[in-house]
Structures are given as C-alpha cells and as structure tokens.
PDB file of N, CA and C in Angstrom:
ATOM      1  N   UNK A   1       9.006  59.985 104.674  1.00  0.00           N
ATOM      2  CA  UNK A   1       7.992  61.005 104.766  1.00  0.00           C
ATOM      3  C   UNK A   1       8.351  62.221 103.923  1.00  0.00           C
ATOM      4  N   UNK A   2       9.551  62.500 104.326  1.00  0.00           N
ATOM      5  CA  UNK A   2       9.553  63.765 103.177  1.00  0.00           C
ATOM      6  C   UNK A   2       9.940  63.601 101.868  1.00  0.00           C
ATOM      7  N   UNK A   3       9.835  61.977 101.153  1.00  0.00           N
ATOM      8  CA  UNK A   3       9.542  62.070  99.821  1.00  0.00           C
ATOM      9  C   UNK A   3       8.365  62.192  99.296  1.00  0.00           C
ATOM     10  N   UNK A   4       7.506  61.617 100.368  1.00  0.00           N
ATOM     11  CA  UNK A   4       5.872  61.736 100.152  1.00  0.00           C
ATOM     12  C   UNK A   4       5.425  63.005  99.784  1.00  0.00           C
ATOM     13  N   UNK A   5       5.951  64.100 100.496  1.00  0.00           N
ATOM     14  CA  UNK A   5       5.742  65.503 100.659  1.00  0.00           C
ATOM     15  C   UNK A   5       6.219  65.944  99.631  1.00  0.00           C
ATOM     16  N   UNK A   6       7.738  65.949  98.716  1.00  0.00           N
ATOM     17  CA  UNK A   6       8.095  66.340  98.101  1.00  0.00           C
ATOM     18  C   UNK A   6       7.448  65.584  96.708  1.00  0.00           C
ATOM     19  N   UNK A   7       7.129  64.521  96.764  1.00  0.00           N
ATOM     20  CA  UNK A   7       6.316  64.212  95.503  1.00  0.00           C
ATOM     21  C   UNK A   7       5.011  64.721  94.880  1.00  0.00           C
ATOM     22  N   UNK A   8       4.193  64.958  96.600  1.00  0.00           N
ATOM     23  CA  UNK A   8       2.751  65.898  96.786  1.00  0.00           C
ATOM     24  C   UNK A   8       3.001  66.964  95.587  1.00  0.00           C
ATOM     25  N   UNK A   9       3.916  67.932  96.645  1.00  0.00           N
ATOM     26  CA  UNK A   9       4.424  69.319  96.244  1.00  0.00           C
ATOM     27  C   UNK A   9       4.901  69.816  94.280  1.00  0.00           C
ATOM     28  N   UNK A  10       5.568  68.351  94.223  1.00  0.00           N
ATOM     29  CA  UNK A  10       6.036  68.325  92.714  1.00  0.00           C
ATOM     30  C   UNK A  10       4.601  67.860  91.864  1.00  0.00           C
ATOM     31  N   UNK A  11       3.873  67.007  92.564  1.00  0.00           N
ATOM     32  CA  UNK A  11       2.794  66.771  91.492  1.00  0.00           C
ATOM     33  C   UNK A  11       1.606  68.122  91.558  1.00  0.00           C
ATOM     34  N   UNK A  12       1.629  68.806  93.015  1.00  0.00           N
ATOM     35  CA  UNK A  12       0.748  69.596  92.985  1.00  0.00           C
ATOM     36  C   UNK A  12       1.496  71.238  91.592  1.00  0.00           C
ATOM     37  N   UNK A  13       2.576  71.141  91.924  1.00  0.00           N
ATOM     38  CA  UNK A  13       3.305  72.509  91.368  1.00  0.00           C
ATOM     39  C   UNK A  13       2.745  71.691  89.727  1.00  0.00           C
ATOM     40  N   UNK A  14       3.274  70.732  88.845  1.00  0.00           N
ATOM     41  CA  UNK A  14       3.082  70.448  87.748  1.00  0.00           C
ATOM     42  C   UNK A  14       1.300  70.756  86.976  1.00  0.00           C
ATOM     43  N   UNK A  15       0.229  69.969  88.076  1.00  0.00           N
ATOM     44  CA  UNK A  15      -0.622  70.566  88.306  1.00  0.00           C
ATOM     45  C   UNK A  15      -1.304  72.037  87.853  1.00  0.00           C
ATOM     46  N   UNK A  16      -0.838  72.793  88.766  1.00  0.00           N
ATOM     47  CA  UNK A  16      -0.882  74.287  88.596  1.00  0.00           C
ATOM     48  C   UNK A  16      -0.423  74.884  87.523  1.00  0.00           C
ATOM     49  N   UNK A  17       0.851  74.129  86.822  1.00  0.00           N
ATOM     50  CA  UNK A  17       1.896  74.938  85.677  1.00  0.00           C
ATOM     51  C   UNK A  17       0.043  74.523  84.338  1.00  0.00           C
ATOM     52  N   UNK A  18      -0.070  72.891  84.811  1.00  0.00           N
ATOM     53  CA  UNK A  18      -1.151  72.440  82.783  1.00  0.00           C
ATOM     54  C   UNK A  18      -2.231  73.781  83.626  1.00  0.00           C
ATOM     55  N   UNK A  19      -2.933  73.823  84.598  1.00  0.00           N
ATOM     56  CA  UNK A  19      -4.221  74.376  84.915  1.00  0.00           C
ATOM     57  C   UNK A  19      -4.393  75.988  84.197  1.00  0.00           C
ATOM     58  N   UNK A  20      -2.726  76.127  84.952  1.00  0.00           N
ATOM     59  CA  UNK A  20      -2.102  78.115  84.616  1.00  0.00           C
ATOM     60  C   UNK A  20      -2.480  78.380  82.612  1.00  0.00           C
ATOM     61  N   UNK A  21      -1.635  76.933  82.010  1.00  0.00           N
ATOM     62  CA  UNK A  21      -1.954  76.941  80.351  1.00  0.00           C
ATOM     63  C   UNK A  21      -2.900  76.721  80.086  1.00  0.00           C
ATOM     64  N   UNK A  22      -4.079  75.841  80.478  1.00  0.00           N
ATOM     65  CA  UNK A  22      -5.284  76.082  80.029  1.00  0.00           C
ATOM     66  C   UNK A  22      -5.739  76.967  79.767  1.00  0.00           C
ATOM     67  N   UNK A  23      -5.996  77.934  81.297  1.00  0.00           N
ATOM     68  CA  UNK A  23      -6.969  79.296  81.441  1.00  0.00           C
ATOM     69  C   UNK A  23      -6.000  80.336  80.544  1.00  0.00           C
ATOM     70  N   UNK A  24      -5.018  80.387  80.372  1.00  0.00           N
ATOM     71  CA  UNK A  24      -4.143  81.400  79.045  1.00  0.00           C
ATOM     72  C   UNK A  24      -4.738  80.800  77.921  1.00  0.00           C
ATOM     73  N   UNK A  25      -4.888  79.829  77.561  1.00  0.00           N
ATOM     74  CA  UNK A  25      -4.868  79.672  75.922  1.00  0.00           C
ATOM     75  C   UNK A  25      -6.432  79.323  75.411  1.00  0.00           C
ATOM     76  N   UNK A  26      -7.504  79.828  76.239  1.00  0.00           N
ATOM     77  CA  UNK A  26      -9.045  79.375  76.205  1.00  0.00           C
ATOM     78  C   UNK A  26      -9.327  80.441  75.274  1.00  0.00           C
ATOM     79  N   UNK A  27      -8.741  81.605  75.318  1.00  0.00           N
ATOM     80  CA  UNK A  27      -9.294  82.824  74.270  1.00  0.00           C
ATOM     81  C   UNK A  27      -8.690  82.473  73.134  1.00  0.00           C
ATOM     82  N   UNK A  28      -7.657  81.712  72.757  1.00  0.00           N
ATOM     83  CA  UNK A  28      -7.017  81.291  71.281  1.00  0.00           C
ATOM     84  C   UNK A  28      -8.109  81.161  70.715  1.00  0.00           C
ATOM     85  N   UNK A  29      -9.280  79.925  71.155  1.00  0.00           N
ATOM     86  CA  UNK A  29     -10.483  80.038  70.342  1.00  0.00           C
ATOM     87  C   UNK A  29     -11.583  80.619  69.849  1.00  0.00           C
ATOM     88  N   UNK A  30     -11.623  81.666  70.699  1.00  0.00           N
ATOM     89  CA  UNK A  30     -12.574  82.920  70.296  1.00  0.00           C
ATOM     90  C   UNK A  30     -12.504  83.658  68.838  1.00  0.00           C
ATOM     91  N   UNK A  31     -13.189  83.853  68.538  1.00  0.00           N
ATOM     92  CA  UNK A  31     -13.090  84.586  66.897  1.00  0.00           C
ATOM     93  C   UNK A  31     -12.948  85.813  67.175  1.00  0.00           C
ATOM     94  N   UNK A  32     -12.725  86.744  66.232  1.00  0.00           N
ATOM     95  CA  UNK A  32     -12.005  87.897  66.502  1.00  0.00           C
ATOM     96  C   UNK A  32     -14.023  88.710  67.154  1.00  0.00           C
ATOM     97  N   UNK A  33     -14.507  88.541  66.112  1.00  0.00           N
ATOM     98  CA  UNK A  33     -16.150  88.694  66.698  1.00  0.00           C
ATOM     99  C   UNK A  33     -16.731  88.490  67.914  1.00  0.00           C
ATOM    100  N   UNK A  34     -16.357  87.256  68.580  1.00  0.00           N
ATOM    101  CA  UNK A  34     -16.221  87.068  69.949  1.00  0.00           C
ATOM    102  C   UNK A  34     -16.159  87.912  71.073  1.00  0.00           C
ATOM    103  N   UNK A  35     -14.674  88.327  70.537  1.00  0.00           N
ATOM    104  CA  UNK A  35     -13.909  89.751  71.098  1.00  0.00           C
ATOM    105  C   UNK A  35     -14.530  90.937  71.275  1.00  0.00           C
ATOM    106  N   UNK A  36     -14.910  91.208  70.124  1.00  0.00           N
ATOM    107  CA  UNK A  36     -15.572  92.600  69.654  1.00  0.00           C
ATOM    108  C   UNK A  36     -16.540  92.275  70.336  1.00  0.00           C
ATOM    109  N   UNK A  37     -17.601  91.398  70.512  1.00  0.00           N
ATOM    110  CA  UNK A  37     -18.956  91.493  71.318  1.00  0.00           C
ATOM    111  C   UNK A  37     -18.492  92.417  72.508  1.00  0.00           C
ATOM    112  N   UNK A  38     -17.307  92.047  73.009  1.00  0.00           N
ATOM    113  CA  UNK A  38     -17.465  92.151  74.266  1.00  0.00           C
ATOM    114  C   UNK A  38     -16.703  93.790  74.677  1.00  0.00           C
ATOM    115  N   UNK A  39     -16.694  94.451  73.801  1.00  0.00           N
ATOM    116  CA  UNK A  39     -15.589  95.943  73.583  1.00  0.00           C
ATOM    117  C   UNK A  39     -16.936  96.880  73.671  1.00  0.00           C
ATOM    118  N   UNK A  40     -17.955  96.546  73.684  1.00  0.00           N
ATOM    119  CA  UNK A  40     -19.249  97.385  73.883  1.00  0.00           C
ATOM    120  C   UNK A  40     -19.677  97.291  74.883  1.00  0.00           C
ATOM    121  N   UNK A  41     -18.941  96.489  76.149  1.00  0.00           N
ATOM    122  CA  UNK A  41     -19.270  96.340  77.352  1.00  0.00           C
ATOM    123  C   UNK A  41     -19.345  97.452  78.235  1.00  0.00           C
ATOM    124  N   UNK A  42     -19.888  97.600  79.439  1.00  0.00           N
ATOM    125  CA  UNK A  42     -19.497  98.323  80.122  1.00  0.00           C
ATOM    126  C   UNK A  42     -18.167  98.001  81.481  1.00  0.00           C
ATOM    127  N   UNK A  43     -17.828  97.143  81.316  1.00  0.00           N
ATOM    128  CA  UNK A  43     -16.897  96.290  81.847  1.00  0.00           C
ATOM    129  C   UNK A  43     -16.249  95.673  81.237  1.00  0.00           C
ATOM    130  N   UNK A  44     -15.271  95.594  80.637  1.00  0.00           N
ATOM    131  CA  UNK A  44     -14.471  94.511  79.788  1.00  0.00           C
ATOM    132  C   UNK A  44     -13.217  94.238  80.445  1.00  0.00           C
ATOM    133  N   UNK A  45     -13.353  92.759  80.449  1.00  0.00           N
ATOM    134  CA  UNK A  45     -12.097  92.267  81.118  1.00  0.00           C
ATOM    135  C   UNK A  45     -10.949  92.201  81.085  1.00  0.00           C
ATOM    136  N   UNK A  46      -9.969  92.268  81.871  1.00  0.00           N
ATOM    137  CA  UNK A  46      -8.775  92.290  81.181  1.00  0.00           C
ATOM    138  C   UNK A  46      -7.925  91.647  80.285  1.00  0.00           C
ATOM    139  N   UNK A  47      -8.288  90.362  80.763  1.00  0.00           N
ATOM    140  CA  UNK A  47      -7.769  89.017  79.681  1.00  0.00           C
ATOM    141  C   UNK A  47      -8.327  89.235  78.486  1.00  0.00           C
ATOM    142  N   UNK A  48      -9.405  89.960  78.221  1.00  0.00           N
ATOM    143  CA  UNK A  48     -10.321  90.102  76.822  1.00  0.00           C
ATOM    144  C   UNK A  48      -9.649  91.229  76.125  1.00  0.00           C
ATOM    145  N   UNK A  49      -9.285  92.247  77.040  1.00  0.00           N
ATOM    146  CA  UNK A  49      -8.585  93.211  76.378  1.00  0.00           C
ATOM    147  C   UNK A  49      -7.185  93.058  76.296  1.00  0.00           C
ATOM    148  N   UNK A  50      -6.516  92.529  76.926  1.00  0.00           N
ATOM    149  CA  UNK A  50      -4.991  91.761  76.592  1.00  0.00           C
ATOM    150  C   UNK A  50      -5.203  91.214  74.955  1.00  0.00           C
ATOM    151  N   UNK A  51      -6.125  90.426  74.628  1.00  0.00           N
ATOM    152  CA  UNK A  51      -6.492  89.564  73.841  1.00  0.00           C
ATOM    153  C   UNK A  51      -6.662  90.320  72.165  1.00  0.00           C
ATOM    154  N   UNK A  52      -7.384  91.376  72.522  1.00  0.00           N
ATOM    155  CA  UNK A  52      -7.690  92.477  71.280  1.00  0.00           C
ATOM    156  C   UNK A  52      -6.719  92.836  71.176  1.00  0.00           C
ATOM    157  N   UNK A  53      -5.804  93.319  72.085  1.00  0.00           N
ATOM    158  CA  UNK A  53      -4.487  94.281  71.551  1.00  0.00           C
ATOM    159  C   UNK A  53      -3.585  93.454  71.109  1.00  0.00           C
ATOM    160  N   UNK A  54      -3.615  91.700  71.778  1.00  0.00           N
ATOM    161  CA  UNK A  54      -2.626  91.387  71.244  1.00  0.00           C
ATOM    162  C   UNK A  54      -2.608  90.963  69.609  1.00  0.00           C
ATOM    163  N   UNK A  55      -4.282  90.363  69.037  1.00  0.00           N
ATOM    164  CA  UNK A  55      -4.361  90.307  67.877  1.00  0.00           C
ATOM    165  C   UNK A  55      -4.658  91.438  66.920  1.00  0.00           C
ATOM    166  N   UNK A  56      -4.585  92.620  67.736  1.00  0.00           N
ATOM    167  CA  UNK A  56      -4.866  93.746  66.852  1.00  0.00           C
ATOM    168  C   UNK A  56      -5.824  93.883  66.100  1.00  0.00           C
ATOM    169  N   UNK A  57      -7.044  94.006  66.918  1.00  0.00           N
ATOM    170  CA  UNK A  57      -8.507  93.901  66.221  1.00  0.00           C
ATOM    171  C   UNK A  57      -8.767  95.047  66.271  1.00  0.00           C
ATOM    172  N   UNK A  58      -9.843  95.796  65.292  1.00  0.00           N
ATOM    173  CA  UNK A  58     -10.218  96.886  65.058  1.00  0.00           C
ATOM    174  C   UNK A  58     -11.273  96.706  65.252  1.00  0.00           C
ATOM    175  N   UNK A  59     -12.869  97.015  66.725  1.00  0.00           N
ATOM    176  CA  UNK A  59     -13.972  96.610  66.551  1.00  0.00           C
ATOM    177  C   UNK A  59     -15.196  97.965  66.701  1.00  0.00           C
ATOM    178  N   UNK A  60     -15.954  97.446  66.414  1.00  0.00           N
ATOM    179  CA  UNK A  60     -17.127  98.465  66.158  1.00  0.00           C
ATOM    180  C   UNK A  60     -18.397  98.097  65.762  1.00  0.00           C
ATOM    181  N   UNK A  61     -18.983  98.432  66.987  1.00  0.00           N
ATOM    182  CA  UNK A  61     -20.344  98.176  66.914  1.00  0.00           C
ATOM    183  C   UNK A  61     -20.664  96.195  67.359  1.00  0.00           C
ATOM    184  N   UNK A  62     -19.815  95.786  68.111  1.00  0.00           N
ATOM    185  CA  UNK A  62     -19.474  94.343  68.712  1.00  0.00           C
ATOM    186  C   UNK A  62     -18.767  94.283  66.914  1.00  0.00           C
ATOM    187  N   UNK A  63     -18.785  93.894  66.321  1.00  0.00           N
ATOM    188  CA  UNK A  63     -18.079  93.011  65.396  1.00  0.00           C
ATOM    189  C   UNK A  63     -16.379  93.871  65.018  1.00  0.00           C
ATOM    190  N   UNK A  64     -16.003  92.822  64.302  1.00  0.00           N
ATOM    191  CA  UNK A  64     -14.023  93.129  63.976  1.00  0.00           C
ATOM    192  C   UNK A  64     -14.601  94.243  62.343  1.00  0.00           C
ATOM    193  N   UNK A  65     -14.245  95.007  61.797  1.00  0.00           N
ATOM    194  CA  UNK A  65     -13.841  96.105  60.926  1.00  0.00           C
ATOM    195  C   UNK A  65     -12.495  96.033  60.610  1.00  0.00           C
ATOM    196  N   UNK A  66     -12.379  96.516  59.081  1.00  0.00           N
ATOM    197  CA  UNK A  66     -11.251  97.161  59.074  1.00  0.00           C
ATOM    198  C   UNK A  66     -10.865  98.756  58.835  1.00  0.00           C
ATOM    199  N   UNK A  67     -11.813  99.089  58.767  1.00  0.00           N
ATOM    200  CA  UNK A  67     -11.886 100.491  59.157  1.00  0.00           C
ATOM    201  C   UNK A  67     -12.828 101.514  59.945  1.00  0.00           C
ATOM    202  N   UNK A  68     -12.842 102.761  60.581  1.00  0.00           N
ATOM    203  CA  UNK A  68     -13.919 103.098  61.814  1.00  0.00           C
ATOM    204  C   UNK A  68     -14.825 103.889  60.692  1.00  0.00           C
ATOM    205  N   UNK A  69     -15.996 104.057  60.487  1.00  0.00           N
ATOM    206  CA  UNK A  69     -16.901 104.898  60.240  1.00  0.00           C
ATOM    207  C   UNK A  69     -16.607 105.837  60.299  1.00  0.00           C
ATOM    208  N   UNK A  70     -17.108 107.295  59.101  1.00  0.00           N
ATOM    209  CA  UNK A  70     -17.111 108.490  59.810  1.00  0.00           C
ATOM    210  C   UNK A  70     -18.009 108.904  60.293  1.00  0.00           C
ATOM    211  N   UNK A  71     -17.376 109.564  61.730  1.00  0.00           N
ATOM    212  CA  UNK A  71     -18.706 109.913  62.752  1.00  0.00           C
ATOM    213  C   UNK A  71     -18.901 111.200  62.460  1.00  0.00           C
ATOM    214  N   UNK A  72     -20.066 111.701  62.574  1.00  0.00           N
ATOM    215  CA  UNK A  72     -20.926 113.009  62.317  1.00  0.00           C
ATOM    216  C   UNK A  72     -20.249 114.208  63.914  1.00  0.00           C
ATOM    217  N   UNK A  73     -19.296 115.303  62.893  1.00  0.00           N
ATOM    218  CA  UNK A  73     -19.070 115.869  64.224  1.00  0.00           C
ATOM    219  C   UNK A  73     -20.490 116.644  64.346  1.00  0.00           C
ATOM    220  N   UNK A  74     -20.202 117.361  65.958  1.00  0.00           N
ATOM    221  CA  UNK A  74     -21.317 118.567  66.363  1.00  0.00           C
ATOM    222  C   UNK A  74     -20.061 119.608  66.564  1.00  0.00           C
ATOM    223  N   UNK A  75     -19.203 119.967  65.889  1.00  0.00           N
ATOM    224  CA  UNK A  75     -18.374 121.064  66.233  1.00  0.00           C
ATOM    225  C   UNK A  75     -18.557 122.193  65.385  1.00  0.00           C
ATOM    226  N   UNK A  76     -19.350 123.310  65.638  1.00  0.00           N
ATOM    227  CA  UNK A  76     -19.418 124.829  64.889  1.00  0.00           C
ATOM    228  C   UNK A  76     -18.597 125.658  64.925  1.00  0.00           C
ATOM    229  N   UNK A  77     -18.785 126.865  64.198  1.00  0.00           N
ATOM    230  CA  UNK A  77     -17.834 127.744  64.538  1.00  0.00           C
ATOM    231  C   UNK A  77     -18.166 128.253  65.790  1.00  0.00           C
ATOM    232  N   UNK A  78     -19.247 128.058  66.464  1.00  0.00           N
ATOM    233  CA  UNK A  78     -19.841 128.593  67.594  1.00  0.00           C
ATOM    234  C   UNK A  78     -19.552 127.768  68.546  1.00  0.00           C
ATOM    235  N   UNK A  79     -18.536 126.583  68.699  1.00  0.00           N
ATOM    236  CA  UNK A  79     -18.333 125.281  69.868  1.00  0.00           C
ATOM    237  C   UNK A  79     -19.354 124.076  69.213  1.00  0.00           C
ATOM    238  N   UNK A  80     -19.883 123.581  70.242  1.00  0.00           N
ATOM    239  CA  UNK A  80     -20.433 122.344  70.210  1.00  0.00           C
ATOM    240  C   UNK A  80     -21.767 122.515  70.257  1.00  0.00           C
ATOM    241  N   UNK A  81     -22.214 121.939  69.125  1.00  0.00           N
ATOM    242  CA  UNK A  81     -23.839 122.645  68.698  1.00  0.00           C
ATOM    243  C   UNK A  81     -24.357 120.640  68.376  1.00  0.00           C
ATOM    244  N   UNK A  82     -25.982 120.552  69.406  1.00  0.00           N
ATOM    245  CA  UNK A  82     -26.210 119.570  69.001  1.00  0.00           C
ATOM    246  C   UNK A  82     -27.786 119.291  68.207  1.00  0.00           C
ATOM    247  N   UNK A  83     -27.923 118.641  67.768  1.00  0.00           N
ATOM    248  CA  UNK A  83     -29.448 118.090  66.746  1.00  0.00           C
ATOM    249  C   UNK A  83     -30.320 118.831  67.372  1.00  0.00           C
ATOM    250  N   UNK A  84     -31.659 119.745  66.802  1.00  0.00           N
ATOM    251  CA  UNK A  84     -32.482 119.985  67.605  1.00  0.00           C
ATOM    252  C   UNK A  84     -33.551 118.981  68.416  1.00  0.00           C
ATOM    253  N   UNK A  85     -34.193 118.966  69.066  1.00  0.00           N
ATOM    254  CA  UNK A  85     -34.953 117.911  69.328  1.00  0.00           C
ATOM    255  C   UNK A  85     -36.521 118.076  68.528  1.00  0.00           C
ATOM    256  N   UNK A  86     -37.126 116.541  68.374  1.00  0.00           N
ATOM    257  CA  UNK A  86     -38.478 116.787  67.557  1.00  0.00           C
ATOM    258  C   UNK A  86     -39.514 117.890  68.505  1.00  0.00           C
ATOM    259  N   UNK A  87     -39.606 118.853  67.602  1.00  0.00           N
ATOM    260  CA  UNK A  87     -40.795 120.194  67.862  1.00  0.00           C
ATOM    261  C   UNK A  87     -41.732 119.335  68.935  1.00  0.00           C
ATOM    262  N   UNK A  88     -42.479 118.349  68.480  1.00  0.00           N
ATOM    263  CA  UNK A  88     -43.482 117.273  68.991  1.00  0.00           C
ATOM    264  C   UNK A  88     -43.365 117.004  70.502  1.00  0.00           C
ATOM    265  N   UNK A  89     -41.967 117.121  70.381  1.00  0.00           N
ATOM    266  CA  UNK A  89     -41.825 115.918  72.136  1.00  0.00           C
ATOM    267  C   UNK A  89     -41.709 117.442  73.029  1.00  0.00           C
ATOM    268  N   UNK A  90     -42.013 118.529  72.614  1.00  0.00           N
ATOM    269  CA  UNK A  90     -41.567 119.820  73.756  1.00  0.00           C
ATOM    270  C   UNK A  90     -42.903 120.089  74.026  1.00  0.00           C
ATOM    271  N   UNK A  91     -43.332 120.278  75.450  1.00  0.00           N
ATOM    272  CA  UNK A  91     -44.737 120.168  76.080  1.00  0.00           C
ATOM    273  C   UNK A  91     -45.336 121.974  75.502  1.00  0.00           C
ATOM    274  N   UNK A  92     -46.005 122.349  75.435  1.00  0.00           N
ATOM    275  CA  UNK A  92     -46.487 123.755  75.058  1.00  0.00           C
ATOM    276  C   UNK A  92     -46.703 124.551  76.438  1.00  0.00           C
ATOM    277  N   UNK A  93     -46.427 125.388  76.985  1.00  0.00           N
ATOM    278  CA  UNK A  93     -45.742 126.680  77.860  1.00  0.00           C
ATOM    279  C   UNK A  93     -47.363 126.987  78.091  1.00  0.00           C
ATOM    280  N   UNK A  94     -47.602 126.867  79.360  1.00  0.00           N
ATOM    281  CA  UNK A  94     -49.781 127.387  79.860  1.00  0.00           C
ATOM    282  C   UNK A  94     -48.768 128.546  80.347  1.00  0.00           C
ATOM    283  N   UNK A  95     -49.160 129.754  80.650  1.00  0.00           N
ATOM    284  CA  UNK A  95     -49.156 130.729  81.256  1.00  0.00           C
ATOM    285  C   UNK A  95     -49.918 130.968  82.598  1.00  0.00           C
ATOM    286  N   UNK A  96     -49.327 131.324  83.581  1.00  0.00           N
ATOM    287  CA  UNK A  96     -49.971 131.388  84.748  1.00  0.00           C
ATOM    288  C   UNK A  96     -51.551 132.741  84.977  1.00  0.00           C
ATOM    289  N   UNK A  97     -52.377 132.331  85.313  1.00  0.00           N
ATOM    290  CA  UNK A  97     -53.379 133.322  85.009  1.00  0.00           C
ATOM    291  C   UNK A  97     -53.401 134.929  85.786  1.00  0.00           C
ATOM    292  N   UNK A  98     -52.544 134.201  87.201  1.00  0.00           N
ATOM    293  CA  UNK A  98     -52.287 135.547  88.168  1.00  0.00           C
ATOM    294  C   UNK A  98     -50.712 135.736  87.841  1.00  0.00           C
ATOM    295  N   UNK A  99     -50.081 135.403  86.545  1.00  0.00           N
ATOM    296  CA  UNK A  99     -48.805 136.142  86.337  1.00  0.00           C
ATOM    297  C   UNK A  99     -48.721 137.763  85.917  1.00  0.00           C
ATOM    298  N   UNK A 100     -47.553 138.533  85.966  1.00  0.00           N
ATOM    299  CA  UNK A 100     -48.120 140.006  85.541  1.00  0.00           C
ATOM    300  C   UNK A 100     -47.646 139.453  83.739  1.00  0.00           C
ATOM    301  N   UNK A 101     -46.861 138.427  83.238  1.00  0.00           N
ATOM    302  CA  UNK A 101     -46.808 138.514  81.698  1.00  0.00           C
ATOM    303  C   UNK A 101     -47.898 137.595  81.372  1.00  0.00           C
ATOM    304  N   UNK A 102     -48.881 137.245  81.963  1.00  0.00           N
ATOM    305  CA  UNK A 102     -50.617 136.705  81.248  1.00  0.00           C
ATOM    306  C   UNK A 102     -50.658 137.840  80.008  1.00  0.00           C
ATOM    307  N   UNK A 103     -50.702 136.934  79.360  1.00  0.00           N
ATOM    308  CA  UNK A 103     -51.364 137.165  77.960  1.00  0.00           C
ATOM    309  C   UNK A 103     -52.823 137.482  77.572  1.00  0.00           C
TER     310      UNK A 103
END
C-alpha cells in the first residue's frame, strides 16, 4: 500500500513540475505586439508584465517602438496651462431678468 501511495504522489508531483512549465513558457510565443496590446490596459497582469520587462520592450500606443514620441508639454511660466476649449461647445450666459446686474 504505501508503494501505491508513493507512486500516486511521485506521478502526481511530476505532473505538476510539466503543468508548472507549460503555463511559464505560453508567453514565449507572444510577439512583442502581443505584449504591448496589453500595456494600455487598465489592468495588466502580472505574468504580462514580468514578460515586457523581461524582454525589454518599449511600447506605445499597444504596439513595441523603439523610441517614445515627443509629448506636447502644458507647462508655462505661469504652472500648468491647458488647450482652450472650442468657443462653440460653451453654452451662452441668459441673464436673470429679476437680477440687480440685468442688462
């Protein structure tokens, strides 16, 4: 009986060791693009991000780059100044008729 058990135990442990290498080596096949899809997530997994750092991908905008864009600062001499918004989309100001600044 307790070779039965100990054979279980040894075939179940061997088992677990191929199952453990599978699920590690499933991202080998992913393209570096793959990757990057997934760096725009709002959740990105850890195995995915293990995965980027370990191949040292540079991504942007989902795809791999080799270099980042330059981004447009909003920094003035006045702090942080941003785009005005279109004139169009701002509703026009009615004045109240029983206000004392009625026009």
């Amino acid at each position: 009986m307790n070779k039965k058990l100990l054979y279980s135990l040894l075939g179940l442990f061997i088992g677990l060791l191929i199952s453990l290498n599978a699920m590690a080596n499933y991202l080998s096949e992913w393209s570096n693009d793959d990757l990057c899809g997934w760096m725009d997530s709002t959740s990105i997994p850890k195995n995915i991000l293990d995965e980027v750092d370990k191949r040292e991908i540079l991504c942007y905008g989902g795809i791999e780059v080799s270099t980042l864009p330059k981004s447009d600062s909003y920094e003035g001499e006045n702090g942080t100044v941003f785009p005005s918004p279109d004139p169009s989309l701002i509703p026009e100001a009615i004045p109240d008729k029983n206000s004392a600044y009625s026009y």
